[in-house]
Structure formats: structure tokens, C-alpha cells
C-alpha atoms as a PDB file:
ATOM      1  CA  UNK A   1      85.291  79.491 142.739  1.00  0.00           C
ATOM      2  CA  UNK A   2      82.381  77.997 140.821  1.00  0.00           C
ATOM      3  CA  UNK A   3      84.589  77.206 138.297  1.00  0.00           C
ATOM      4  CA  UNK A   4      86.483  75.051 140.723  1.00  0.00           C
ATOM      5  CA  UNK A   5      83.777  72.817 142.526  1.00  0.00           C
ATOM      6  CA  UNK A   6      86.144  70.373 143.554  1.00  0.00           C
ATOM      7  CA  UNK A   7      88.324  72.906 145.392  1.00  0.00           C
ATOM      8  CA  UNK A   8      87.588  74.044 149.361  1.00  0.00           C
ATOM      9  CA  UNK A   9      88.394  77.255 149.959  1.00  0.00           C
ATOM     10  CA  UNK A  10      89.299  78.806 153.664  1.00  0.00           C
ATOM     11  CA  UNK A  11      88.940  82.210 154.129  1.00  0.00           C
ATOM     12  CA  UNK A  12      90.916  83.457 157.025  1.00  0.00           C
ATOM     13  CA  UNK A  13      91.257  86.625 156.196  1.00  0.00           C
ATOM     14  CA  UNK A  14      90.943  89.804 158.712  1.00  0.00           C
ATOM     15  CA  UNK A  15      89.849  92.900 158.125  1.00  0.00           C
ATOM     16  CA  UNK A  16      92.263  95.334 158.783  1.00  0.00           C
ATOM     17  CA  UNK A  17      95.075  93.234 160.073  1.00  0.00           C
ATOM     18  CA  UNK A  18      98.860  93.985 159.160  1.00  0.00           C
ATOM     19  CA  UNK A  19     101.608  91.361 158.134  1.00  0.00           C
ATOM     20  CA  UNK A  20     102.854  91.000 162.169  1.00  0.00           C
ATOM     21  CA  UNK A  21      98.945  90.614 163.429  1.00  0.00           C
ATOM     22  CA  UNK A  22      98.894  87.738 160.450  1.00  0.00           C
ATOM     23  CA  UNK A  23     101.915  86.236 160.972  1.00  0.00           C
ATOM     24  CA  UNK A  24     101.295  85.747 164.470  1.00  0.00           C
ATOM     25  CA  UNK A  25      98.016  83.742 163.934  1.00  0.00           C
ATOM     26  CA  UNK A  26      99.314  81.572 160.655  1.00  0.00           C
ATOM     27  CA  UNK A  27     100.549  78.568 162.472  1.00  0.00           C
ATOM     28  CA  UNK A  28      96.678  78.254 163.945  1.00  0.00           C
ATOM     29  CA  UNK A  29      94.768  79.707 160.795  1.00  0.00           C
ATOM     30  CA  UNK A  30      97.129  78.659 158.391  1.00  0.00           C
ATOM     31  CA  UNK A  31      99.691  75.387 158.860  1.00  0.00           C
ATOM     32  CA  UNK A  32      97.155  73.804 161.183  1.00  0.00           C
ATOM     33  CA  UNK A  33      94.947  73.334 158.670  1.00  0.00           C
ATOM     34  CA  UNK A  34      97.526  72.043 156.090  1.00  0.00           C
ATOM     35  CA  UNK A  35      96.169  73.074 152.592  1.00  0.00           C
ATOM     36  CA  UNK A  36      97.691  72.548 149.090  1.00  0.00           C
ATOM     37  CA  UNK A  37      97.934  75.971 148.740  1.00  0.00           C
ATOM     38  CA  UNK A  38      97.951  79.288 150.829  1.00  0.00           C
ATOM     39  CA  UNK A  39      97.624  82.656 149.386  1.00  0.00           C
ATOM     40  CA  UNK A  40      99.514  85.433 150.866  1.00  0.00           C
ATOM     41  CA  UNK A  41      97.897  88.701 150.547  1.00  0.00           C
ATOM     42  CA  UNK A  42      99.668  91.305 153.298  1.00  0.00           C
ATOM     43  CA  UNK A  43     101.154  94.379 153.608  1.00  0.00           C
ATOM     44  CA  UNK A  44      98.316  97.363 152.745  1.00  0.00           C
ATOM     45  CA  UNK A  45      96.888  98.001 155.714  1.00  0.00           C
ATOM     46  CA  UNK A  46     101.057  98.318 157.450  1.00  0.00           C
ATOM     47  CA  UNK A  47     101.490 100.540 154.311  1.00  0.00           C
ATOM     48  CA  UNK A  48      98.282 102.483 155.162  1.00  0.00           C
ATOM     49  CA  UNK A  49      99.669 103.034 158.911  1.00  0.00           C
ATOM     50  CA  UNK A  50     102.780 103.884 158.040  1.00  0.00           C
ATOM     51  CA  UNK A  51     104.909 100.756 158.783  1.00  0.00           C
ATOM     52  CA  UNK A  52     108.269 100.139 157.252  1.00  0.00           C
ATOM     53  CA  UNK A  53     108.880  98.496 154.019  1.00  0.00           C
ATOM     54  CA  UNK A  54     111.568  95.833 155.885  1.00  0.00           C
ATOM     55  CA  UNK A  55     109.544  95.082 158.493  1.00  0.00           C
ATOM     56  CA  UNK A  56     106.942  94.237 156.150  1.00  0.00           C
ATOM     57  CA  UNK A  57     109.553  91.946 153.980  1.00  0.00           C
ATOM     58  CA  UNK A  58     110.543  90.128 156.966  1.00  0.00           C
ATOM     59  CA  UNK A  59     106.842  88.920 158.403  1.00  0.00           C
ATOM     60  CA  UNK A  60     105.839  87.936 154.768  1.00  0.00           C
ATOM     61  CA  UNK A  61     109.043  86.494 154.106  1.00  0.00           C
ATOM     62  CA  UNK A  62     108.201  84.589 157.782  1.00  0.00           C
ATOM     63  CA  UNK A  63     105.078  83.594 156.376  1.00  0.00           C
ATOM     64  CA  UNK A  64     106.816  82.197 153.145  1.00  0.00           C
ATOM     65  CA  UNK A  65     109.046  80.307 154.688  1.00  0.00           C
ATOM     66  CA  UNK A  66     106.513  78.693 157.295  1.00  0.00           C
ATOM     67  CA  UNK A  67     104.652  77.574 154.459  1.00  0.00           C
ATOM     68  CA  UNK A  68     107.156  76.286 152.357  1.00  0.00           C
ATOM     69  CA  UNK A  69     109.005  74.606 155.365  1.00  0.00           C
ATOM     70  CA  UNK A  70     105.381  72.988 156.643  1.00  0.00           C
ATOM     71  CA  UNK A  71     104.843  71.750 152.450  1.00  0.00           C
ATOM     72  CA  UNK A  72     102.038  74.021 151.678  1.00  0.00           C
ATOM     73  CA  UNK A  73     102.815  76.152 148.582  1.00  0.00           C
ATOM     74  CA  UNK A  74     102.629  80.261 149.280  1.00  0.00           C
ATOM     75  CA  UNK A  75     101.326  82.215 146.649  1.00  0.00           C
ATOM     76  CA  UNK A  76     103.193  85.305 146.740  1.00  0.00           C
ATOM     77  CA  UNK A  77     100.744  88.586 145.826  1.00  0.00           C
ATOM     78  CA  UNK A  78     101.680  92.225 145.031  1.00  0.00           C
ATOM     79  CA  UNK A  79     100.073  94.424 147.778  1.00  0.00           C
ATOM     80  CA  UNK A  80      96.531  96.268 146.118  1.00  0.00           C
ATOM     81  CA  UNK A  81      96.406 100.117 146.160  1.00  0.00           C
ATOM     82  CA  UNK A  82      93.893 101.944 147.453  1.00  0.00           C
ATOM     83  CA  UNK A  83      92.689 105.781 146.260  1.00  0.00           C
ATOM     84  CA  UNK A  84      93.809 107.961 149.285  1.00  0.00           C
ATOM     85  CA  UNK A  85      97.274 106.997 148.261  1.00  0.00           C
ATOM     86  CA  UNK A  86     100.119 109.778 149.482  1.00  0.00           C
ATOM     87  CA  UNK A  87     102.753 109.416 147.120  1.00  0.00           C
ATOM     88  CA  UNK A  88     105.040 107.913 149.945  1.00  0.00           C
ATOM     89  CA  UNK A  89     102.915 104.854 150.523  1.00  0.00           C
ATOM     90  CA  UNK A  90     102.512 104.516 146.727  1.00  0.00           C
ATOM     91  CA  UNK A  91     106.549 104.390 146.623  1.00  0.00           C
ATOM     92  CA  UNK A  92     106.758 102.152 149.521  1.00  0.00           C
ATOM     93  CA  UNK A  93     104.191  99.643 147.922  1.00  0.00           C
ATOM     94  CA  UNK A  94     105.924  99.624 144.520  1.00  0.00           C
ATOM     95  CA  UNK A  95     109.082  99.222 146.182  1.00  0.00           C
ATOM     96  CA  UNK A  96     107.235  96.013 148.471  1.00  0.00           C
ATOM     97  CA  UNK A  97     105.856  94.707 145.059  1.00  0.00           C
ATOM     98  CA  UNK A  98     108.948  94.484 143.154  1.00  0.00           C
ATOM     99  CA  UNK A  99     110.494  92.505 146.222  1.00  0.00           C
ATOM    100  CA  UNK A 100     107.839  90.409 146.459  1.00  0.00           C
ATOM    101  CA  UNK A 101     107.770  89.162 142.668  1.00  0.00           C
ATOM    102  CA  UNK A 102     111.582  88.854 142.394  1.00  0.00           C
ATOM    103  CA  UNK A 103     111.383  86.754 146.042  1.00  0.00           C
ATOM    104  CA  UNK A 104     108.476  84.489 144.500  1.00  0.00           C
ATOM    105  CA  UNK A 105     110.841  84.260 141.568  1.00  0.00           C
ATOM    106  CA  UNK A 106     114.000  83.736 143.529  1.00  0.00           C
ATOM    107  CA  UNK A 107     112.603  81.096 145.082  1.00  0.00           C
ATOM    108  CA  UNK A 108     110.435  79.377 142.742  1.00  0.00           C
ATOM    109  CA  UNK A 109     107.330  80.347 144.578  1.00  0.00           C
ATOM    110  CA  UNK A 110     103.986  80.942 142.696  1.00  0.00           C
ATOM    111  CA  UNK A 111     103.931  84.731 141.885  1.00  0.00           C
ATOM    112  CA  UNK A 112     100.488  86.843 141.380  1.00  0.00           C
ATOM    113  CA  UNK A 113      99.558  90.027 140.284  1.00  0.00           C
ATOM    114  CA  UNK A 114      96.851  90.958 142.881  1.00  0.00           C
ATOM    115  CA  UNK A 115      97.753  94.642 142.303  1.00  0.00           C
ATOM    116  CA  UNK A 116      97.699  94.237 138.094  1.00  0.00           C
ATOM    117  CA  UNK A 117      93.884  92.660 138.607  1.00  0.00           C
ATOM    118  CA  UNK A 118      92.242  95.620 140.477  1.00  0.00           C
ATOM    119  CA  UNK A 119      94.473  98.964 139.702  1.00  0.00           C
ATOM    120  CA  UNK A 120      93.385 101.743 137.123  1.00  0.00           C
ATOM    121  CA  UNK A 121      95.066 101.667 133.501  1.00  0.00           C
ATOM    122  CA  UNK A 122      95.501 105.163 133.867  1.00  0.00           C
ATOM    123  CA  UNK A 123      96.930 105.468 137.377  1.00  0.00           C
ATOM    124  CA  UNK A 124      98.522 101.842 138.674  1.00  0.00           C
ATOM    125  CA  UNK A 125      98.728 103.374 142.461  1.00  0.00           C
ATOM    126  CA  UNK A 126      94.807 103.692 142.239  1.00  0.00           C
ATOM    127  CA  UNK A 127      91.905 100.991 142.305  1.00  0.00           C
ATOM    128  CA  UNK A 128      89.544 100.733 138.821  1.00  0.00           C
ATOM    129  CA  UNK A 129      86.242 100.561 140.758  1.00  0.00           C
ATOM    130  CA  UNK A 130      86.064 100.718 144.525  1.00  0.00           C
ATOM    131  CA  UNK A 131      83.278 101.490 146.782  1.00  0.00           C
ATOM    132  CA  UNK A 132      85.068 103.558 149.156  1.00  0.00           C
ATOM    133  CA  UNK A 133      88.334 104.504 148.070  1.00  0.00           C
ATOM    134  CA  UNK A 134      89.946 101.641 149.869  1.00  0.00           C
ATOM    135  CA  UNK A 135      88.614  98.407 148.741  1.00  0.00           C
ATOM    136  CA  UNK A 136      88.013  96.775 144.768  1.00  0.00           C
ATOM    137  CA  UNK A 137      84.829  96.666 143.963  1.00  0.00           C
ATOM    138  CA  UNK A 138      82.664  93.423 143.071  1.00  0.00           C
ATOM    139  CA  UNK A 139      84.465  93.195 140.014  1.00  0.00           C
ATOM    140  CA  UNK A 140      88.056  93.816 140.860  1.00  0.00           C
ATOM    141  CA  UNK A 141      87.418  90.994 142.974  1.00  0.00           C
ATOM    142  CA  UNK A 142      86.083  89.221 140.620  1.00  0.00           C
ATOM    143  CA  UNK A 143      89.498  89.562 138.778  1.00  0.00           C
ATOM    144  CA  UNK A 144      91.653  88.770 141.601  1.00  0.00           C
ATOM    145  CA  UNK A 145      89.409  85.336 141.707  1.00  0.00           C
ATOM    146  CA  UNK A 146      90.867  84.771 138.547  1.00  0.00           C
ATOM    147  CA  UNK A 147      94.391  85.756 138.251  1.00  0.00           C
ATOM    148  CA  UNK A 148      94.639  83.779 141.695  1.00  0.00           C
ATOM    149  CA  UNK A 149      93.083  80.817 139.906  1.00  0.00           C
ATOM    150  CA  UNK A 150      94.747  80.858 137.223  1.00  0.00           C
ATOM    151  CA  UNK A 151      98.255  80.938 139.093  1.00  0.00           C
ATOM    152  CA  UNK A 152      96.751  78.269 141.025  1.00  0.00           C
ATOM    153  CA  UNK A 153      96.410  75.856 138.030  1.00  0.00           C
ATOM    154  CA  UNK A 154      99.251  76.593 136.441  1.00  0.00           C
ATOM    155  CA  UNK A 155     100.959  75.160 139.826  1.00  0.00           C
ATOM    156  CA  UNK A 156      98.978  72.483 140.522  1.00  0.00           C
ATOM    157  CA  UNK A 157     101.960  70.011 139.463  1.00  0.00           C
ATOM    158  CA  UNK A 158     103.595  71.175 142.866  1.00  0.00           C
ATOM    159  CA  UNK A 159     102.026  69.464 144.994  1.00  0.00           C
ATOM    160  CA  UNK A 160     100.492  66.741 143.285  1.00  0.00           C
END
């Protein structure tokens, strides 16, 4: 974000945490601190254990409308893949993606590619650089930082 000194940025990400173990702490981490923006990032680490796409729809869809409903705007992000992959969670997260950018676009909600920034050219259902199979590396981050920035900007007129 040193491209963006005037912006504050709260992390409240966890580690390991699935859309239900999120959605149950955004009113504290989330609408209690009332930002512009809030980026929602969820559903890998349900599609890693096995959870079910709906019940992933309906706690980021929760989260959504929280946001939206509290006037924060909810940046809706595709769900990242990771290398160990079985070709069922790589369905499931496709199928999660494509309902998350046609609900961002249903609704007018700020739509990014978090998936786009960090998967291989050659295989979409696996990360370009990771350090251990499951996470982007330094740069895929990197990228996110920017496609998320860049979606940022280009909605700034919603909540000024």
C-alpha cells in the first residue's frame, strides 16, 4: 500500500478460518470499525475441508449484505487455489467463483479477481509461485495488492 499513503489498512484476517468462523466475528472485526471499504476474501480453507458450496454462498452472501446494509462497500473476491487441489474442490471453487462474480455483478458490488492475480497460466486451479503448495508467494501477493487496489480506485466514487 505504499502507493496509497493516505489509506489505513486493517488486517483482520485469520489464518485458517472458514466463511462461518468469519462471519461470526465481522460485526466486531469488521462493522465495528466502520471502514470505506471491506474486502471479502473467504471460502478456501471450507473448500479445503470439504464444506459445501451453499453453505459457503450463504455466510459470504451474510457478510455482503452486513456490509452493504451497515454502508461499508464489500469487495467481492474469487476464492485462490492452492496446488494439492483434488479435482472436486477445484470444481467446487470454480463453481463458488462464478457465483461470486455474477452476485458482485448482480448487485453492483465491487468484483475482484483474487484467483486471476495468483493462479498459473497453464493450470488456473494451481498457484504461479507458492512456498508450500497452499499459499502465493511474495509476488502473487504482490499482485493481489494490486488488482485489489485497483478495484478499489475505480470505486472510490461510492462512498465519497
Amino acid at each position: 500500500m505504499m502507493e496509497h499513503p493516505g489509506w489505513v489498512v486493517l488486517n483482520r484476517g485469520v489464518n485458517g478460518q472458514r466463511s462461518d468462523e468469519i462471519l461470526r466475528r465481522f460485526q466486531r472485526d469488521v462493522l465495528g470499525e466502520s471502514p470505506g471499504y471491506v474486502i471479502i476474501l473467504g471460502g478456501v480453507n471450507d473448500i479445503y475441508q470439504g464444506r459445501d458450496v451453499e453453505s459457503i454462498r450463504g455466510n459470504l452472501e451474510g457478510m455482503y449484505k452486513m456490509a452493504v446494509e451497515s454502508k461499508i462497500l464489500p469487495v467481492s473476491c474469487t476464492v485462490l487455489p492452492y496446488n494439492t487441489m483434488t479435482s472436486k474442490a477445484a470444481n467446487n471453487r470454480r463453481i463458488l467463483n462464478t457465483w461470486i462474480r455474477d452476485h458482485a455483478d448482480k448487485n453492483g458490488l465491487p468484483f475482484c479477481d483474487t484467483s486471476e492475480a495468483v493462479a498459473s497460466a497453464q493450470n488456473p486451479d494451481r498457484l504461479e509461485g507458492t512456498p508450500d503448495g497452499l499459499h502465493p508467494d511474495v509476488r502473487g501477493y504482490k499482485k493481489m495488492g494490486e488488482a485489489l487496489a485497483s478495484v478499489i480506485e475505480a470505486n472510490k466514487a461510492a462512498i465519497s
